[in-house]
C-alpha atoms as a PDB file:
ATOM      1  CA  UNK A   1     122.754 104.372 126.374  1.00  0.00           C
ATOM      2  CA  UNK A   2     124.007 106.608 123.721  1.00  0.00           C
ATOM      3  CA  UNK A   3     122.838 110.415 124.239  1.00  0.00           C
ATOM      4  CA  UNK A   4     120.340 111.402 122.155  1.00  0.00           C
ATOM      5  CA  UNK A   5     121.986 115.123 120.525  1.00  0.00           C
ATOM      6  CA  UNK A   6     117.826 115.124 119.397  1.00  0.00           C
ATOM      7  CA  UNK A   7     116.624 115.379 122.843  1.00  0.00           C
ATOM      8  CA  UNK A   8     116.635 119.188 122.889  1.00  0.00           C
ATOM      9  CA  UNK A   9     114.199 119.560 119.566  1.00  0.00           C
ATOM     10  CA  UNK A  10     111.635 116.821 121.680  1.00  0.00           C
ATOM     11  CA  UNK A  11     108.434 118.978 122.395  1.00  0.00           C
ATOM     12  CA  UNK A  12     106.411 116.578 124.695  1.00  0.00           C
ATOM     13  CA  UNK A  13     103.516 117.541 122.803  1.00  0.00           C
ATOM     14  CA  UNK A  14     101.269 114.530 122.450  1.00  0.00           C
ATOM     15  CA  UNK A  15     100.063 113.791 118.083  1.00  0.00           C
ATOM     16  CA  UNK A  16     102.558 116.377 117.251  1.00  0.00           C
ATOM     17  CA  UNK A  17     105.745 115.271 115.165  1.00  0.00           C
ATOM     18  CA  UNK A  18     108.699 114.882 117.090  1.00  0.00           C
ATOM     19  CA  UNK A  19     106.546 114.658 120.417  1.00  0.00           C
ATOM     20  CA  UNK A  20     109.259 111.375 121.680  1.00  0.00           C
ATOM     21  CA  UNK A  21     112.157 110.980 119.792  1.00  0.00           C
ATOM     22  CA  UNK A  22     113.813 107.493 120.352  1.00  0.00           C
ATOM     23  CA  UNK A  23     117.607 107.833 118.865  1.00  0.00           C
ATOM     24  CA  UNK A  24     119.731 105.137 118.255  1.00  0.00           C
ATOM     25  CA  UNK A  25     123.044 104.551 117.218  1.00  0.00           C
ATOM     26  CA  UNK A  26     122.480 101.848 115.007  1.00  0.00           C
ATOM     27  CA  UNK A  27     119.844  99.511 113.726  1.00  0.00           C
ATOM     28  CA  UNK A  28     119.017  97.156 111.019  1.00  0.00           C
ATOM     29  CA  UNK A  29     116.038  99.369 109.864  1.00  0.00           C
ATOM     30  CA  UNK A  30     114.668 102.597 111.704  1.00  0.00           C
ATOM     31  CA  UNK A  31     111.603 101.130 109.780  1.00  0.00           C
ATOM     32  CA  UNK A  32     111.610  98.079 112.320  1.00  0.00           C
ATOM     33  CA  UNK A  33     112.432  99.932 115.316  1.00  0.00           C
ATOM     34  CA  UNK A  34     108.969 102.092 115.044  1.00  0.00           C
ATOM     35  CA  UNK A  35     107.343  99.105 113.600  1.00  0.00           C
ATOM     36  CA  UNK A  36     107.873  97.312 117.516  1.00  0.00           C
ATOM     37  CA  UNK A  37     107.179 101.132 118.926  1.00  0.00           C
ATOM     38  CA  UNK A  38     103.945 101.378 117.254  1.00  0.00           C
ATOM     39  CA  UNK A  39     102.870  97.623 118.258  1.00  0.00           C
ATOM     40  CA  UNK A  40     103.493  99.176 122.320  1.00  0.00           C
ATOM     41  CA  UNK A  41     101.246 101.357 121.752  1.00  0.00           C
ATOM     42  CA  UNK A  42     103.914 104.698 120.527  1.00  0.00           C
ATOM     43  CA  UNK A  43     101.794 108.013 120.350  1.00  0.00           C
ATOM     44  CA  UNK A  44     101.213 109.420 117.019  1.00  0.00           C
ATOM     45  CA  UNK A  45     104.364 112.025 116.129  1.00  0.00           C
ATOM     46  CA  UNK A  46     106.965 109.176 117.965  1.00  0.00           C
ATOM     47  CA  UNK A  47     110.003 109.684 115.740  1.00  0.00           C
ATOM     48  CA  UNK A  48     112.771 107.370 115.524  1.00  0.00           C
ATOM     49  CA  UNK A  49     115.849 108.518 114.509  1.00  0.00           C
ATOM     50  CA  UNK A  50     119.581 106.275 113.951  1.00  0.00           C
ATOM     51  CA  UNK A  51     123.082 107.332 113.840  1.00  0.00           C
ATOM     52  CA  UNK A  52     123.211 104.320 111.315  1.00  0.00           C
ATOM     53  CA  UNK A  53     121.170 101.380 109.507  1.00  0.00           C
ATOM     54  CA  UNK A  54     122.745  98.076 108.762  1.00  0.00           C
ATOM     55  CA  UNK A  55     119.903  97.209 106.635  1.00  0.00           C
ATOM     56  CA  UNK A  56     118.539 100.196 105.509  1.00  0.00           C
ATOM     57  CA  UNK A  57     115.578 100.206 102.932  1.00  0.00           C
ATOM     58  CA  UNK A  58     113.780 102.581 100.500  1.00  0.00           C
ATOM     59  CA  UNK A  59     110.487 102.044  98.313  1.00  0.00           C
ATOM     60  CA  UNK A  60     110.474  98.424  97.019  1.00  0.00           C
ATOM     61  CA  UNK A  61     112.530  97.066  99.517  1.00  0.00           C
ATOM     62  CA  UNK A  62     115.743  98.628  98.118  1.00  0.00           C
ATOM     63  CA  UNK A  63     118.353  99.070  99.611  1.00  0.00           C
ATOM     64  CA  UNK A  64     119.535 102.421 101.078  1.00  0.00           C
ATOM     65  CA  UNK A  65     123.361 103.232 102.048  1.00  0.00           C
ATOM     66  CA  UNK A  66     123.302 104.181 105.464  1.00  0.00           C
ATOM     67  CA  UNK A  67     126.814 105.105 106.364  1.00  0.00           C
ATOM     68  CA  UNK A  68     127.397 106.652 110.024  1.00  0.00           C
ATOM     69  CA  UNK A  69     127.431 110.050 111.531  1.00  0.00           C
ATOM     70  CA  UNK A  70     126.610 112.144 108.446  1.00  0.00           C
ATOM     71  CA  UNK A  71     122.616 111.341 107.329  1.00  0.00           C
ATOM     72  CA  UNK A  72     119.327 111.574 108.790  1.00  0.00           C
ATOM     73  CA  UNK A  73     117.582 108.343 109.130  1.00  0.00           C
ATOM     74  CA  UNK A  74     114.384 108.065 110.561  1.00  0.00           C
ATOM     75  CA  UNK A  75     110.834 107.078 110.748  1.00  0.00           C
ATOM     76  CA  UNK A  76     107.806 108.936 112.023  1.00  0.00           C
ATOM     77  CA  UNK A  77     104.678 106.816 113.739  1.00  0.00           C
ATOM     78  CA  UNK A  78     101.445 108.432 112.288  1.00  0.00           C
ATOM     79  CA  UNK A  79      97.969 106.780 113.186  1.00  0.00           C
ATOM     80  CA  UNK A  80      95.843 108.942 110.332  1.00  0.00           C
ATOM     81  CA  UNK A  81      91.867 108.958 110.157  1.00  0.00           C
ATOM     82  CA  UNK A  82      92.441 107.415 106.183  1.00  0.00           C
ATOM     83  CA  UNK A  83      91.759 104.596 104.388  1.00  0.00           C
ATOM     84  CA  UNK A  84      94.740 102.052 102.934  1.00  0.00           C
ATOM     85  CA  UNK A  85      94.237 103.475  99.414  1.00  0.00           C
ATOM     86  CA  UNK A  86      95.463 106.517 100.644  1.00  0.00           C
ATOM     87  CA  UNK A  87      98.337 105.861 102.111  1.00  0.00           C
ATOM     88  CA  UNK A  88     100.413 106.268  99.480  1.00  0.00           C
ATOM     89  CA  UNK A  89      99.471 109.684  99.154  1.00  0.00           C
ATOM     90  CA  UNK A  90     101.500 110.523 102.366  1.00  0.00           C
ATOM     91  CA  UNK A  91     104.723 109.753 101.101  1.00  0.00           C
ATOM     92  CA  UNK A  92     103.765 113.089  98.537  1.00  0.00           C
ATOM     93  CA  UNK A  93     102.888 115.310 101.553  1.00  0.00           C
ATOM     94  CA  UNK A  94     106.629 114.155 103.563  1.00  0.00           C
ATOM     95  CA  UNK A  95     107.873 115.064 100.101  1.00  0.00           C
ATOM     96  CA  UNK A  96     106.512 118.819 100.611  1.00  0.00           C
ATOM     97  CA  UNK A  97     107.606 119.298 104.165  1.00  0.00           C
ATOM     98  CA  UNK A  98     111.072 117.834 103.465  1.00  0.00           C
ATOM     99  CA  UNK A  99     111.435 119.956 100.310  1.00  0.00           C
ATOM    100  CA  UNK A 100     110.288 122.690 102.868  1.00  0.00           C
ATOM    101  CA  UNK A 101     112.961 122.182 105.045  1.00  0.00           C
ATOM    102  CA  UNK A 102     115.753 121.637 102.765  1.00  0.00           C
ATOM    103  CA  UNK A 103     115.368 124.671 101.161  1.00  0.00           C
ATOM    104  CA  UNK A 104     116.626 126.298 104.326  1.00  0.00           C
ATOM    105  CA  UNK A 105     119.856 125.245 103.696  1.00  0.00           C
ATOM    106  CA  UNK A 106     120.080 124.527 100.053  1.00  0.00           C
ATOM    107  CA  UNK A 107     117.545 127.480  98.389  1.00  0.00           C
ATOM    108  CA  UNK A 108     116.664 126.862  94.809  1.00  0.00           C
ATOM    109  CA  UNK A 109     117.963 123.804  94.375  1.00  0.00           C
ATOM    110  CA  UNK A 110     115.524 121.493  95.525  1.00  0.00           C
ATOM    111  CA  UNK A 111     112.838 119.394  93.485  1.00  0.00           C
ATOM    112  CA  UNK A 112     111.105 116.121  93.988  1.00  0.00           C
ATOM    113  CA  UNK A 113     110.973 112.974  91.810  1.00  0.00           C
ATOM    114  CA  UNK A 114     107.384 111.289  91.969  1.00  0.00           C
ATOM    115  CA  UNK A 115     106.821 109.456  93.934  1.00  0.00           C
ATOM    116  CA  UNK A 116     108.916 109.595  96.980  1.00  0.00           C
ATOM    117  CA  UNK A 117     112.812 111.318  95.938  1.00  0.00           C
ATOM    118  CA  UNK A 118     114.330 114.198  97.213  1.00  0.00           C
ATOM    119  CA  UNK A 119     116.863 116.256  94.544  1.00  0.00           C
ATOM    120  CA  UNK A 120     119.337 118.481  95.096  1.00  0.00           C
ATOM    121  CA  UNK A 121     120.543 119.936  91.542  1.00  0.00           C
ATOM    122  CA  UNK A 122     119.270 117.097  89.667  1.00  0.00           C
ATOM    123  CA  UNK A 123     120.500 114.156  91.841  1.00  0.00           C
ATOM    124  CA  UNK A 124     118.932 112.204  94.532  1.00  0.00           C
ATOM    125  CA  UNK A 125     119.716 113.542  98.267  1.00  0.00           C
ATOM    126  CA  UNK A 126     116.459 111.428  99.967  1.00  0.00           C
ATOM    127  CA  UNK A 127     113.857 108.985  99.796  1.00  0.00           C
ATOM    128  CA  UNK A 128     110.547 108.693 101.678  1.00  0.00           C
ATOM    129  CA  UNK A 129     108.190 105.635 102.135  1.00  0.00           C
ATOM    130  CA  UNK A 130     105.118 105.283 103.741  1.00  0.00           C
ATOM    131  CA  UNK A 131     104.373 101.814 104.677  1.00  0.00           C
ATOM    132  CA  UNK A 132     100.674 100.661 106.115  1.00  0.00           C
ATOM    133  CA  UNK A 133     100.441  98.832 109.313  1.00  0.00           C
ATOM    134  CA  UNK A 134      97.437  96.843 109.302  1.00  0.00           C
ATOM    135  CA  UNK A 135      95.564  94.928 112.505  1.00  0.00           C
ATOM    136  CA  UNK A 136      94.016  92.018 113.265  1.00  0.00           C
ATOM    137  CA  UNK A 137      91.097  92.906 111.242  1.00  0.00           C
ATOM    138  CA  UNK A 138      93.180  94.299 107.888  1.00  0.00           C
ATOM    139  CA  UNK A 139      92.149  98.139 108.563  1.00  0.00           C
ATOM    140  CA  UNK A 140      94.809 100.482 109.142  1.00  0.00           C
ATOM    141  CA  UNK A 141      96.790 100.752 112.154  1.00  0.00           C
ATOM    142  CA  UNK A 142      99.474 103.060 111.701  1.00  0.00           C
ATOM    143  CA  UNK A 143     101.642 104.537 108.936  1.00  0.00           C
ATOM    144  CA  UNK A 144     105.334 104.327 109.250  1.00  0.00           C
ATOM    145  CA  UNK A 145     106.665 107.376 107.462  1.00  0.00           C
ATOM    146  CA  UNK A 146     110.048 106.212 106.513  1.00  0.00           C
ATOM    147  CA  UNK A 147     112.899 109.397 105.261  1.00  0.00           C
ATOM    148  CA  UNK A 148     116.108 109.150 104.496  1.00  0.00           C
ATOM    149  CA  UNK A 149     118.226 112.272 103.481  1.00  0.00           C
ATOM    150  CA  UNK A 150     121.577 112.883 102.457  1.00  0.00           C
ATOM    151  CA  UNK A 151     123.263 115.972 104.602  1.00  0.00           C
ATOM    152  CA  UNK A 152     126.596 115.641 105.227  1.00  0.00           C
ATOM    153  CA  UNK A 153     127.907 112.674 102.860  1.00  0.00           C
ATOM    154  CA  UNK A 154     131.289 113.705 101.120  1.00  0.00           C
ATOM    155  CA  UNK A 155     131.502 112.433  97.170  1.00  0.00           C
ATOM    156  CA  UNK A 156     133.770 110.118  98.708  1.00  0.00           C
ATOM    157  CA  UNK A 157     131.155 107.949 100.842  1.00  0.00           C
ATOM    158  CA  UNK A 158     129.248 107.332  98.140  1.00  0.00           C
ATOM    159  CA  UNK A 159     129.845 104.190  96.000  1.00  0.00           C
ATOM    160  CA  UNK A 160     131.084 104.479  92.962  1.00  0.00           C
ATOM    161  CA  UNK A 161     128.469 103.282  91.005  1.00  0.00           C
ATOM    162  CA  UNK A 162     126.003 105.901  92.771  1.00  0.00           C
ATOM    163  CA  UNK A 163     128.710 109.112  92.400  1.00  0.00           C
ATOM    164  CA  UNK A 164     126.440 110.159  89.121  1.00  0.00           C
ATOM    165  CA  UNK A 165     122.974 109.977  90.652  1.00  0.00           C
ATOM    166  CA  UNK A 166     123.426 110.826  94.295  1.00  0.00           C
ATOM    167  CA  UNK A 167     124.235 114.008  96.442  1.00  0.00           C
ATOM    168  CA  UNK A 168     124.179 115.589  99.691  1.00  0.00           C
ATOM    169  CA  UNK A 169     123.674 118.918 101.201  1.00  0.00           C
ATOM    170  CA  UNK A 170     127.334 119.082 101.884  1.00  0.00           C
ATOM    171  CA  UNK A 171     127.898 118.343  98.199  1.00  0.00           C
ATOM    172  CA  UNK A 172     125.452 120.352  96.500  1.00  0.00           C
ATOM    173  CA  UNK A 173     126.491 123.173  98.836  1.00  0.00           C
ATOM    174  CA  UNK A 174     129.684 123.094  99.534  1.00  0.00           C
ATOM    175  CA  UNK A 175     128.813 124.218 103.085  1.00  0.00           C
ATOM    176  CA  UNK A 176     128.233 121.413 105.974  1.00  0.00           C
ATOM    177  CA  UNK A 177     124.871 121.419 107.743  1.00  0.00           C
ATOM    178  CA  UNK A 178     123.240 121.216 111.392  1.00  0.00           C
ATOM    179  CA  UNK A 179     121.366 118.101 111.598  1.00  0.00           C
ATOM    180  CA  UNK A 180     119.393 118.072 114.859  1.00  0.00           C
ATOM    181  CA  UNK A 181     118.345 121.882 113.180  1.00  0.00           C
ATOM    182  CA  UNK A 182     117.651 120.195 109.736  1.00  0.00           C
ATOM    183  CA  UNK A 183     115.362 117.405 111.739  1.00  0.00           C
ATOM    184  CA  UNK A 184     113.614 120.458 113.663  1.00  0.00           C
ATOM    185  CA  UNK A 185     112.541 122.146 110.603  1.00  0.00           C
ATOM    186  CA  UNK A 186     111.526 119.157 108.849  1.00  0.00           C
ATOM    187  CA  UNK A 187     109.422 118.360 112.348  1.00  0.00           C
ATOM    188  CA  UNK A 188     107.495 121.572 112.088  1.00  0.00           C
ATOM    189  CA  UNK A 189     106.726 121.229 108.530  1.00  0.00           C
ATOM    190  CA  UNK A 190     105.798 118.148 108.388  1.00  0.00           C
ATOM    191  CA  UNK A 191     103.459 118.685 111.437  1.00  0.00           C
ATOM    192  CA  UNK A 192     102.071 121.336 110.094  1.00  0.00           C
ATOM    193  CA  UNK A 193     101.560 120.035 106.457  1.00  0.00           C
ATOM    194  CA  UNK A 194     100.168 116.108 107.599  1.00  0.00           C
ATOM    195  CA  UNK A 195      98.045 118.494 110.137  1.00  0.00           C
ATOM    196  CA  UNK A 196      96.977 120.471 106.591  1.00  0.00           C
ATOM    197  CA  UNK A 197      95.363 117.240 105.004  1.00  0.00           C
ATOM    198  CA  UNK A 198      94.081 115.644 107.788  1.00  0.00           C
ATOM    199  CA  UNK A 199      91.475 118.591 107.623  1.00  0.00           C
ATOM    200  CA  UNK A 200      91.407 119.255 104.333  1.00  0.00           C
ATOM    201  CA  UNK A 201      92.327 116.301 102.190  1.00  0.00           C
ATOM    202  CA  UNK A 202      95.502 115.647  99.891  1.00  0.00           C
ATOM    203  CA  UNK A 203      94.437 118.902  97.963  1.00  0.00           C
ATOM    204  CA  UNK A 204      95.871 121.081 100.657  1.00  0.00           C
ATOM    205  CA  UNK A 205      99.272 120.153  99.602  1.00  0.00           C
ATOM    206  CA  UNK A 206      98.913 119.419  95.690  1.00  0.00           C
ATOM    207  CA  UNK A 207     100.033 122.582  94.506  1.00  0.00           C
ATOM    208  CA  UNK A 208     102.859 122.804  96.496  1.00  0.00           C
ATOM    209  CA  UNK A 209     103.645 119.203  95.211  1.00  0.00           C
ATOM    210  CA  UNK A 210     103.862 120.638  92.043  1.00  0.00           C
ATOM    211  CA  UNK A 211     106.059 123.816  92.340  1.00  0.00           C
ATOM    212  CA  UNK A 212     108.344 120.926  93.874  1.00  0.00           C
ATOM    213  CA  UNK A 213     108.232 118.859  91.154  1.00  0.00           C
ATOM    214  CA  UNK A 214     111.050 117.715  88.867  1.00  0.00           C
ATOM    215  CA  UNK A 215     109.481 116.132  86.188  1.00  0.00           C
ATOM    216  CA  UNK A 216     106.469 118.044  84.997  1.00  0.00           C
ATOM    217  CA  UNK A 217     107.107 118.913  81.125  1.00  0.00           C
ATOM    218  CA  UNK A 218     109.770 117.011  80.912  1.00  0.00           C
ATOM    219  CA  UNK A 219     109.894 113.243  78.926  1.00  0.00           C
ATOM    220  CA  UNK A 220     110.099 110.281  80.904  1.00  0.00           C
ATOM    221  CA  UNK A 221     109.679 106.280  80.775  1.00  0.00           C
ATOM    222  CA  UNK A 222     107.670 104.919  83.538  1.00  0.00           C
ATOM    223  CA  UNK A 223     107.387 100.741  84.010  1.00  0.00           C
ATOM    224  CA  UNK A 224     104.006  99.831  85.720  1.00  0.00           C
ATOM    225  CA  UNK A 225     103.410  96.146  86.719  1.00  0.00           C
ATOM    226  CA  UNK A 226     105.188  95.288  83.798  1.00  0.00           C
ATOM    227  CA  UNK A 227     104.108  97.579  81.337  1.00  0.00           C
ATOM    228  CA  UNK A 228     106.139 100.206  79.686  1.00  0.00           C
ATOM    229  CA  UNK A 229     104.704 104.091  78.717  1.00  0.00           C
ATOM    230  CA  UNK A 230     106.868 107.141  77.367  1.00  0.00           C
ATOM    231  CA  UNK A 231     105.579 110.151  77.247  1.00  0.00           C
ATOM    232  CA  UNK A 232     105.562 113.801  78.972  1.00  0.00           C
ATOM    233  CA  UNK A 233     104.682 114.413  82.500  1.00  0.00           C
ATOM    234  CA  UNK A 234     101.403 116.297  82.732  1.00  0.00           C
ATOM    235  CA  UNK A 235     101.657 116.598  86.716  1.00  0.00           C
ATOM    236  CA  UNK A 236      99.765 114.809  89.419  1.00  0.00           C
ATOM    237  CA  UNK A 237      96.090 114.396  89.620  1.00  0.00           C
ATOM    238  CA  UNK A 238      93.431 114.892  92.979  1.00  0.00           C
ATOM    239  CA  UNK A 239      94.438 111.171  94.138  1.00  0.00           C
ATOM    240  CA  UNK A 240      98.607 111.724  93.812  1.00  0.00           C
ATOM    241  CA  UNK A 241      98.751 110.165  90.168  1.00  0.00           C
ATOM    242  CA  UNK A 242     101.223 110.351  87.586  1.00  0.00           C
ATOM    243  CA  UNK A 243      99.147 111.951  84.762  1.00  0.00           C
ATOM    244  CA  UNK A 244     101.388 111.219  81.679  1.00  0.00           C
ATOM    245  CA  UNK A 245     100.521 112.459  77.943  1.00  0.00           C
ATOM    246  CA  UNK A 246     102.075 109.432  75.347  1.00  0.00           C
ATOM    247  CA  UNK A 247     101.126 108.961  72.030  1.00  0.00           C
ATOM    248  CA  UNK A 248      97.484 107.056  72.752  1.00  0.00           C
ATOM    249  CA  UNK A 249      96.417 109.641  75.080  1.00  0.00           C
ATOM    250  CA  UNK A 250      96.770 110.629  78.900  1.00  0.00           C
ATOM    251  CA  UNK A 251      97.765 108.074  81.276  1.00  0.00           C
ATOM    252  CA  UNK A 252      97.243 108.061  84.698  1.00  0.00           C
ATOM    253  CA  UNK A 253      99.945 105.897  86.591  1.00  0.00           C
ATOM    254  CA  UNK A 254      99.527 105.164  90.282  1.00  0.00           C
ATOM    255  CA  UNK A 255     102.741 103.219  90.851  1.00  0.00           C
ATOM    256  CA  UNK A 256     105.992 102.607  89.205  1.00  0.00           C
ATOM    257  CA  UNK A 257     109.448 103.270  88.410  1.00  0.00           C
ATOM    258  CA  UNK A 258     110.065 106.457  86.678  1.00  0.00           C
ATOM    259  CA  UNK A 259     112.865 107.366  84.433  1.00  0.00           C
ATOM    260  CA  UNK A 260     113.787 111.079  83.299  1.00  0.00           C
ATOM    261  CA  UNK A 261     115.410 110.703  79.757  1.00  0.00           C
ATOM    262  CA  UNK A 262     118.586 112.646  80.123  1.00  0.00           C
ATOM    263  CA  UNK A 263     118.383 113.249  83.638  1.00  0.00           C
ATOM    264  CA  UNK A 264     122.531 111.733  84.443  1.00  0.00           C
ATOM    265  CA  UNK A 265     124.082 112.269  81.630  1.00  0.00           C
ATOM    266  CA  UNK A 266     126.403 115.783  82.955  1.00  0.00           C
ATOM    267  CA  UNK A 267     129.368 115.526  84.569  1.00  0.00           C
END
């Protein structure tokens, strides 16, 4: 068995985040892996962490380049007191811890994209998803808190056709970074931020959201089931909406693909 260079950030502490950490050196999907975890029976906070994915996947069912030895990929088992509409929230309070913790080693230069990217000076350095589990009876079962983040990626492991849009710490920095350090502070935050709603509901973490956030102000296309709004990002409501001001008034957009006009045009 590969050794786990996580181990030593593993605090035993049962519900909390990063209480086991299972690490792998590959898999098709960390996604998977803590799907089969949870199904055992894996305590709340069970992390799952790979060296590499050979089928990787983002919101969608995208794909996600997963190349070796330079990335965190991983998936945290949460089993939250919540009901399947609000799920999707989750994936907003990951993007406030992880913002959290990359600002330790890239200040200033972090935003996030509603609903689930991580940027680094205007490109994408991370995703998050947060898929529902269901049982036998549809209810929830668990949430598998899928993140992906771009640390120590050179310009030269990313495919050409993604050099313009993505990043890494490394990049963005210049300066390489500590991973099983990077994973500890994103552990803490996220503990304590998921811990944060639990008690006190998605608005705990809204504002925060929103000091985060790269698109309020600023004009943007967004394509819901099908249907196509421009218009100026007004910021997220109570629930975790896009609240978007177009031409016949404010929209409020719950999922979709959103484009910032302008936002890859530099160099």
């Amino acid at each position: 068995m590969a050794r786990n260079p996580y181990a030593e950030i593993e605090n035993g502490q049962p519900g909390r985040i990063g209480c086991l950490i299972h690490y792998v050196e590959e898999t098709s999907s960390t996604q998977e892996l803590a799907r089969s975890l949870a199904a055992q029976g894996a305590p709340q906070g069970t992390v799952v962490i790979a060296e590499r994915q050979s089928a990787g996947r983002g919101r969608m069912g995208r794909g996600w380049h997963s190349p070796p030895g330079v990335n965190l990929y991983m998936t945290v088992i949460l089993r939250p007191r919540i009901s399947l509409a609000e799920v999707a929230r989750l994936s907003l309070v990951a993007g406030v811890a992880v913002a959290e913790a990359m600002e330790t080693v890239a200040p200033g230069i972090v935003s996030l994209k509603w609903p689930n990217d991580v940027w680094l000076n205007g490109r994408k350095a991370g995703g998050i998803i947060a898929e529902a589990v269901t049982d036998a009876k549809s209810g929830l079962s668990c949430v598998l808190l899928g993140i992906g983040l771009n640390v120590n990626l050179s310009a030269e492991q990313i495919p050409p056709e993604l050099r313009s849009r993505a990043t890494s710490v490394l990049i963005a920095t210049g300066r390489p970074c500590e991973r099983v350090a990077l994973a500890n502070s994103l552990f803490l935050r996220l503990d304590s931020r998921y811990m944060e709603t639990e008690t006190r509901g998605f608005a705990a973490v809204r504002e925060a959201w929103e000091r985060y956030s790269a698109l309020t102000g600023k004009r943007v296309t967004v394509v819901e089931a099908g249907t196509r709004h421009s218009g100026v990002v007004a910021g997220i409501d109570p629930d975790g909406a896009l609240l978007l001001d177009c031409e016949a008034g404010r929209q409020r957009i719950v999922a979709g693909d959103v484009t910032l006009e302008g936002a890859y045009d530099r160099d």
